[in-house]
Protein backbone atom coordinates (compact mmCIF):
# COMPACT_ATOMS: atom_id res chain seq x y z
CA UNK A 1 109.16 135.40 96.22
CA UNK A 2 108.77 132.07 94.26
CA UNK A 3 105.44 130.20 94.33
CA UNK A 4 104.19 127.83 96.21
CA UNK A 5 105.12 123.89 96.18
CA UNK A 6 104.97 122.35 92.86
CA UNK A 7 102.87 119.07 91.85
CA UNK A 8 106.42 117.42 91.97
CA UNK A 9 106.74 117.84 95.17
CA UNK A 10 109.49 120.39 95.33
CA UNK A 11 109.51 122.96 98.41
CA UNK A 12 109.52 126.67 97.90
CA UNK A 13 107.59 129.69 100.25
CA UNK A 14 104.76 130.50 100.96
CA UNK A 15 103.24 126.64 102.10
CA UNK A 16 100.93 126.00 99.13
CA UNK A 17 97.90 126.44 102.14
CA UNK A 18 98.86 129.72 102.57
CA UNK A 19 99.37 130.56 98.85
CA UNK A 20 95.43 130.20 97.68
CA UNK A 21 94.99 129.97 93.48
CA UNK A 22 90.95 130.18 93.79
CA UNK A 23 88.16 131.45 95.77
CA UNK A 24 87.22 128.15 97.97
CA UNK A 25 90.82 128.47 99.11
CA UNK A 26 90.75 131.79 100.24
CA UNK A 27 88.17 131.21 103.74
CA UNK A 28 90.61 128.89 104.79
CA UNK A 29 93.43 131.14 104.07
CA UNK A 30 92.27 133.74 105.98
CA UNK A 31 90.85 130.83 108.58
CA UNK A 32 94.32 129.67 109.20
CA UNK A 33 95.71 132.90 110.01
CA UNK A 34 92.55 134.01 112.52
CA UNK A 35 93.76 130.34 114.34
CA UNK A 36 97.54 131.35 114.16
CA UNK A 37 96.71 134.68 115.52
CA UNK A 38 94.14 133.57 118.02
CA UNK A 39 96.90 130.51 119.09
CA UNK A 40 99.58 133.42 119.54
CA UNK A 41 97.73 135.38 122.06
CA UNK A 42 96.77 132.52 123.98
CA UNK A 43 100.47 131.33 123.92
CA UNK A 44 101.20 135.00 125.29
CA UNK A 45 98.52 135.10 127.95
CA UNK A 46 100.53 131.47 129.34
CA UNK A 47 103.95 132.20 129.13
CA UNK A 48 102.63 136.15 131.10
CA UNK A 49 100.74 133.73 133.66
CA UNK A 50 103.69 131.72 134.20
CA UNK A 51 106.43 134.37 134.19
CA UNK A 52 103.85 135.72 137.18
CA UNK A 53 103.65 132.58 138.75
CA UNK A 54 107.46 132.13 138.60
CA UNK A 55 108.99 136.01 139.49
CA UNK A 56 106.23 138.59 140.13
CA UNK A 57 105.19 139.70 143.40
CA UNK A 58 103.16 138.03 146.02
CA UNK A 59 100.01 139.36 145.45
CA UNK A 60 99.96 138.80 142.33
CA UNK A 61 100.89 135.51 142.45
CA UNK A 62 97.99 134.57 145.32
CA UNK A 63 95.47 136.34 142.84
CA UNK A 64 96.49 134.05 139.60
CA UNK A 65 96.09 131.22 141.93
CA UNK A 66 92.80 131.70 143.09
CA UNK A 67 89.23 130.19 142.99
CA UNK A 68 87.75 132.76 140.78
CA UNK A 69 90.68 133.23 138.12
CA UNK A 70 91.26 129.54 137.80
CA UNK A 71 87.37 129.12 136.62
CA UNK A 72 87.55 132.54 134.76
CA UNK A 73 91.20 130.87 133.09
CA UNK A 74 90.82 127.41 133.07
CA UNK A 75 86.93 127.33 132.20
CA UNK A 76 85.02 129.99 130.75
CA UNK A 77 88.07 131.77 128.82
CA UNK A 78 88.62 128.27 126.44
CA UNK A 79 85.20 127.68 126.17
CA UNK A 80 84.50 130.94 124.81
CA UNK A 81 87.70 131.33 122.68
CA UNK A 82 86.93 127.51 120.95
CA UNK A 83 83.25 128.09 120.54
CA UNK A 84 84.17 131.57 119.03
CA UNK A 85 86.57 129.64 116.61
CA UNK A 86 83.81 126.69 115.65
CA UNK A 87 81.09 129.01 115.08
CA UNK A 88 83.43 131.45 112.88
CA UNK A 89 84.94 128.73 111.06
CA UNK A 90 81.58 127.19 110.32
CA UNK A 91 80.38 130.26 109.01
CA UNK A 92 83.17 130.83 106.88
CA UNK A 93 83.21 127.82 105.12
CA UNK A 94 79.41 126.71 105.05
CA UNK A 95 79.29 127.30 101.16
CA UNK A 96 82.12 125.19 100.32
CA UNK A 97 80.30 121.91 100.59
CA UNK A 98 76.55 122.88 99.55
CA UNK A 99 74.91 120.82 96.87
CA UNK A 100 75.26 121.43 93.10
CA UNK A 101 73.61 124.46 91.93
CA UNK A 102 72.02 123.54 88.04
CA UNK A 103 74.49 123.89 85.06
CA UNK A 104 77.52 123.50 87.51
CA UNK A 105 80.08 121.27 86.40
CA UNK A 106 80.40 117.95 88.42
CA UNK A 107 83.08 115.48 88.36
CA UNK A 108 82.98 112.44 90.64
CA UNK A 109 86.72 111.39 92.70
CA UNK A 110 86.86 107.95 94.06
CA UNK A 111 89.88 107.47 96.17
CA UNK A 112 91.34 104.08 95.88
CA UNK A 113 94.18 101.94 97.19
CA UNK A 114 96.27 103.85 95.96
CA UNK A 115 95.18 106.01 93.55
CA UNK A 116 92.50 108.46 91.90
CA UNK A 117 89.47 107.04 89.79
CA UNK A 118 88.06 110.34 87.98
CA UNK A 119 85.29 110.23 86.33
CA UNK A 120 83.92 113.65 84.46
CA UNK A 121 79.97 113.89 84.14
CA UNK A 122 77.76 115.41 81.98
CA UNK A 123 74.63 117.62 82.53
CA UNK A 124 72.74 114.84 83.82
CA UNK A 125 75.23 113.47 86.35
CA UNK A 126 76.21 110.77 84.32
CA UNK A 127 79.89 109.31 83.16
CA UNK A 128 80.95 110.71 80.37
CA UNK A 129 84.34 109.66 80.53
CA UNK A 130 87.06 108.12 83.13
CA UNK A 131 90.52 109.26 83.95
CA UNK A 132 92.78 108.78 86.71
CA UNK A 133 95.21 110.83 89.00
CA UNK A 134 94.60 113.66 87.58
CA UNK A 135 91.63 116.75 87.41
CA UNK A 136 91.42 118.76 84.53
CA UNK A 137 89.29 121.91 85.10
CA UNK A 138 88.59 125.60 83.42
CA UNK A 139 89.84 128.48 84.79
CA UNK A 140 87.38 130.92 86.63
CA UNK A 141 84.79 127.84 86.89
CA UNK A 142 83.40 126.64 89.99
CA UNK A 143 83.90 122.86 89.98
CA UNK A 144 81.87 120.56 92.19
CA UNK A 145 83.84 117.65 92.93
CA UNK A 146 81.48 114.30 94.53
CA UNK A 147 83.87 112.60 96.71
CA UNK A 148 83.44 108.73 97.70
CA UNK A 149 85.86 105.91 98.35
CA UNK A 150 85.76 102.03 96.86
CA UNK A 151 87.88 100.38 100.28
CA UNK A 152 88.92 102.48 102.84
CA UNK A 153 88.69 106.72 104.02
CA UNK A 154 90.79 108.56 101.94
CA UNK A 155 91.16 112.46 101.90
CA UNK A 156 91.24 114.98 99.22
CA UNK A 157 93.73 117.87 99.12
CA UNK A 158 94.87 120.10 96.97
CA UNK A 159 95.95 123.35 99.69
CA UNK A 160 96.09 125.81 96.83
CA UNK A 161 92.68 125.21 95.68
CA UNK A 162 89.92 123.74 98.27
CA UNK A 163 90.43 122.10 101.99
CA UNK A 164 90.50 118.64 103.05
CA UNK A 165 87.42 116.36 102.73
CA UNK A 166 87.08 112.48 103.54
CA UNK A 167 86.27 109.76 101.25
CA UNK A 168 84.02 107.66 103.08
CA UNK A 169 82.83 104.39 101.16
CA UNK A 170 79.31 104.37 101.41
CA UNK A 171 78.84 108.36 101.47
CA UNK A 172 79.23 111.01 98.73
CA UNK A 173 80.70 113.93 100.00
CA UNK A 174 80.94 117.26 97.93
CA UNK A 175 83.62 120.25 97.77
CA UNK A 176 84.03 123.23 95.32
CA UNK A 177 87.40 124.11 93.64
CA UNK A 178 88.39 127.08 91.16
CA UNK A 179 91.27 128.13 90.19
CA UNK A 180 91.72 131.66 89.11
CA UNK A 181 94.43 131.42 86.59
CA UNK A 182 95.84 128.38 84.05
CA UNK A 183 98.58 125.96 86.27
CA UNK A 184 99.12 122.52 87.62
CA UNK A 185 98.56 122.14 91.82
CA UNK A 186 99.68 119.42 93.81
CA UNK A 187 97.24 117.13 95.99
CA UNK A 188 97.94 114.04 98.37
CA UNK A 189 95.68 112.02 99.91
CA UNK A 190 95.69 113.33 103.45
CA UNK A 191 94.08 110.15 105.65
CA UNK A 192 96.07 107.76 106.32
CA UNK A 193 94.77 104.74 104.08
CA UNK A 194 97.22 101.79 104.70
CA UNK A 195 100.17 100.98 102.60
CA UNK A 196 101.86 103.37 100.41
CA UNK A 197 99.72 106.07 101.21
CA UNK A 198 102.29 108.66 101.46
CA UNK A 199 102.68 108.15 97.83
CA UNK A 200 99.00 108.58 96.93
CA UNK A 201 98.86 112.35 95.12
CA UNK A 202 97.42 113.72 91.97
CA UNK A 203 97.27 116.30 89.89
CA UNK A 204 94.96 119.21 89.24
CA UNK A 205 95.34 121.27 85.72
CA UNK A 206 93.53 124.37 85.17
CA UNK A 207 93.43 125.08 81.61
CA UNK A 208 92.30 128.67 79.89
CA UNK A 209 88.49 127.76 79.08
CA UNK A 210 89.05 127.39 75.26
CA UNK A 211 91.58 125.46 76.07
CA UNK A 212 90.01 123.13 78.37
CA UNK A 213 87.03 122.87 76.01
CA UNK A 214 90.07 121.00 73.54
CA UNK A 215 91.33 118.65 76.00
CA UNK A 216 87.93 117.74 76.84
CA UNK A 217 87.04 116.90 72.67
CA UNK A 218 90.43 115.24 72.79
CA UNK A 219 89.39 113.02 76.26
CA UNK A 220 85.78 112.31 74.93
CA UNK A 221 87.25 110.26 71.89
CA UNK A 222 89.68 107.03 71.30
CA UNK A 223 93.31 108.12 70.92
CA UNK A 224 94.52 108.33 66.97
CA UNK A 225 97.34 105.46 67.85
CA UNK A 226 94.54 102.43 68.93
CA UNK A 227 93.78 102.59 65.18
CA UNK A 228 97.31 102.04 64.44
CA UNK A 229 99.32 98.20 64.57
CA UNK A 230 102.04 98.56 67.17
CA UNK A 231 103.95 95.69 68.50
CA UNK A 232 102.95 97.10 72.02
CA UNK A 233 99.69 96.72 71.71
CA UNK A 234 99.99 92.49 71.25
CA UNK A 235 102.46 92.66 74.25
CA UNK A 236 99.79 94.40 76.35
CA UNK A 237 97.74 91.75 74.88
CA UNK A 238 99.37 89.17 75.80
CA UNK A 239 100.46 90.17 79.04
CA UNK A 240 96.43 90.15 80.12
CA UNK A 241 96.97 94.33 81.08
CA UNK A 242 93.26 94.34 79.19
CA UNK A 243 91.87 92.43 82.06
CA UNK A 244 92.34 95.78 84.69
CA UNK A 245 92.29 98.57 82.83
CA UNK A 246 90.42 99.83 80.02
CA UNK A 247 91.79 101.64 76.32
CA UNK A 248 89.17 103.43 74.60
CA UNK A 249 88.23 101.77 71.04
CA UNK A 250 90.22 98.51 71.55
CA UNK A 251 89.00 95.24 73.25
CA UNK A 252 90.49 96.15 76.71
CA UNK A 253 87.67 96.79 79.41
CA UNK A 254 89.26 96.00 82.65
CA UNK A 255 88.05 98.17 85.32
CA UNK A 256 89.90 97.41 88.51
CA UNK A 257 93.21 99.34 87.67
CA UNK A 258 93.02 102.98 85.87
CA UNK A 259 91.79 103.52 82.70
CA UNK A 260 94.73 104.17 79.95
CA UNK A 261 92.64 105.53 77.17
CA UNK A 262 94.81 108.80 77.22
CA UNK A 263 97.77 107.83 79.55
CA UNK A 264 99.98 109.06 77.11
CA UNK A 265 98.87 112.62 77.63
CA UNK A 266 99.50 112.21 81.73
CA UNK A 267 101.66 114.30 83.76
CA UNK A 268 102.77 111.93 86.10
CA UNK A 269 102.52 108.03 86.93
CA UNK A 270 101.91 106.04 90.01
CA UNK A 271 99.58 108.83 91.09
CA UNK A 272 101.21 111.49 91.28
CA UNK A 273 105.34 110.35 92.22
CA UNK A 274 107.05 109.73 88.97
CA UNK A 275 107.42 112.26 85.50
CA UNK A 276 105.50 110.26 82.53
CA UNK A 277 107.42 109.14 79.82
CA UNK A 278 108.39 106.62 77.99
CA UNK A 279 111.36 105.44 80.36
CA UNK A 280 109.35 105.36 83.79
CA UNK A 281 106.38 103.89 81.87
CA UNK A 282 108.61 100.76 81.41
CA UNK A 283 110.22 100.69 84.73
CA UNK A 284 107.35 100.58 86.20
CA UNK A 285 105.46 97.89 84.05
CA UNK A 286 108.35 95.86 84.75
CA UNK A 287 108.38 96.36 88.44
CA UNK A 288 106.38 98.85 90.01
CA UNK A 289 106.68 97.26 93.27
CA UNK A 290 109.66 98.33 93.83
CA UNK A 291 108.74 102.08 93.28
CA UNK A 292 105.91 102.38 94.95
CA UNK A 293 105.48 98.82 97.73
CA UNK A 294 102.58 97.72 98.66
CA UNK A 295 100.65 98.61 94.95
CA UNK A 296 98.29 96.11 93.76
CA UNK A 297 100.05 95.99 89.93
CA UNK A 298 102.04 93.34 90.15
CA UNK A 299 105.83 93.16 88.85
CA UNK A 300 106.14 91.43 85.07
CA UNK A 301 109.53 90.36 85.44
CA UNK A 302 109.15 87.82 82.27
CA UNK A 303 108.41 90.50 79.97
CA UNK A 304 112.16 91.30 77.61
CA UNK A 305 113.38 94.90 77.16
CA UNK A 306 112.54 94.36 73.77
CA UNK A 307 108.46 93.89 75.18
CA UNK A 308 108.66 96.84 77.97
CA UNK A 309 110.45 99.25 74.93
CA UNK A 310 107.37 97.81 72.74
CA UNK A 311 104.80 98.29 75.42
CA UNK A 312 105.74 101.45 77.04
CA UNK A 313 105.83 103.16 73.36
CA UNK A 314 102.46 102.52 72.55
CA UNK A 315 101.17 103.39 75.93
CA UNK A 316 103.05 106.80 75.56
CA UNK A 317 101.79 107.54 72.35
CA UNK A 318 98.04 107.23 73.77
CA UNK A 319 97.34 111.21 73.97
């Protein structure tokens, strides 16, 4: 049996929400299959009323239209059943969402249109450092994740690893992830947000805790190449890209687009719907509309191939 659904989006069995990698995935695994179950024998209990109302005798059929049953069935029975359900799956997931224990890890998500601001905090609960459409946790960790939005509700999914939970603007929301075991899981934002929301996902990458430890000394510091003259760097320049988004060590602070201190190192661009490399990088700097509509980069048509070949090189070799 393969795995579940990759971060590329490719389909495979089980549905990555019934194929939990972590602990805060597993209540709503075995939630989802108490509500398949308890929607099965409900569907049975209808189709036997009906098959009685339809063909069985005419007793029958005078008692399953009575005063009495029709209360008992259309009244007490669903109340019971759905209050059952609520309390249970209340119960069940009650821990998911509590607040941050000391010496847990925290890192904040800020859904925008249409991507992932990610910022990782230290001890304190302040910014250490900002990514973007992608988490990068350690294995066997429990991660507290503080959820907020900068424009409209968003959602945050990943079905392998944790439930869905709103991004509200105005309201910090909190959910727990883990995964058990080193891998990359796919998330979408799963709230309809306007635009090209459909092609709003991310990224989450559980690395081995030694190994997480290096990407983290890696993240914390400028990459080697800002150092380094590259024609790239005067296109960006020149282009104004410093005046949204930020690259550690140089003069480029812009903070309305993602920050591409280590964009080089990314899995994916766009947020989550194209493979990063050098080639895609370039495509869409020259016209990202036109991959994902409705963005707010906007196309650079007047830069040459020579400038995107120049540009998208030094972005890729920001790791």
């Amino acid at each position: 049996m393969t795995r579940s659904a990759a971060p590329d989006g490719t389909a495979s069995w089980p549905p990555p929400a019934l194929d939990p990698a972590g602990p805060f995935a597993e209540p709503l695994h075995t939630l989802s299959w108490v509500l398949f179950g308890m929607g099965l024998i409900v569907t049975l209990i209808v189709v036997a009323a009906l098959a009685v109302a339809l063909f069985g005798p005419r007793r029958w059929r005078d008692r399953l239209g009575g005063r009495k049953l029709i209360w008992i069935g259309g009244l007490a029975f669903p109340v019971v059943v759905l209050s059952g359900l609520l309390i249970y799956g209340l119960g069940l997931t009650s821990h998911l969402t509590q607040e941050p224990e000391p010496g847990e890890m925290r890192i904040r998500v800020t859904g925008e249109m249409w991507w992932w601001r990610v910022a990782y905090l230290d001890g304190e609960g302040r910014e250490a450092f900002q990514d973007a459409n992608e988490l990068h946790i350690p294995t066997g960790q429990p991660v507290v994740l503080e959820l907020d939005s900068a424009d409209v509700i968003h959602s945050f999914w990943v079905p392998r690893l944790a439930g869905k939970v709103d991004m509200i603007p105005g309201r910090r929301n909190l959910m727990r992830i883990q995964a058990d075991a080193p891998g990359a899981f796919g998330g979408q934002c799963a709230e309809y947000c306007g635009g090209p929301h459909a092609l709003m996902g991310l990224v989450v990458v559980a690395h081995a805790p030694a190994d997480y430890q290096a990407w983290l000394a890696r993240q914390s510091q400028p990459a080697a190449t800002v150092a380094i003259p590259m024609p790239g760097m005067q296109v960006f320049q020149r282009a104004g890209c410093g005046a949204c988004h930020t690259v550690a060590g140089t003069v480029f602070n812009g903070q309305a687009g993602p920050d591409l201190s280590h964009v080089g190192s990314r899995r994916t661009l766009g947020a989550g719907i194209l493979p990063n490399n050098q080639g895609t990088l370039a495509g869409w700097i020259s016209d990202s509309q036109a991959i994902k509509p409705g963005n707010r980069m906007p196309a650079y048509p007047v830069l040459t191939g020579q400038e995107l070949r120049d540009v998208s090189a030094w972005l890729e070799s920001l790791k």
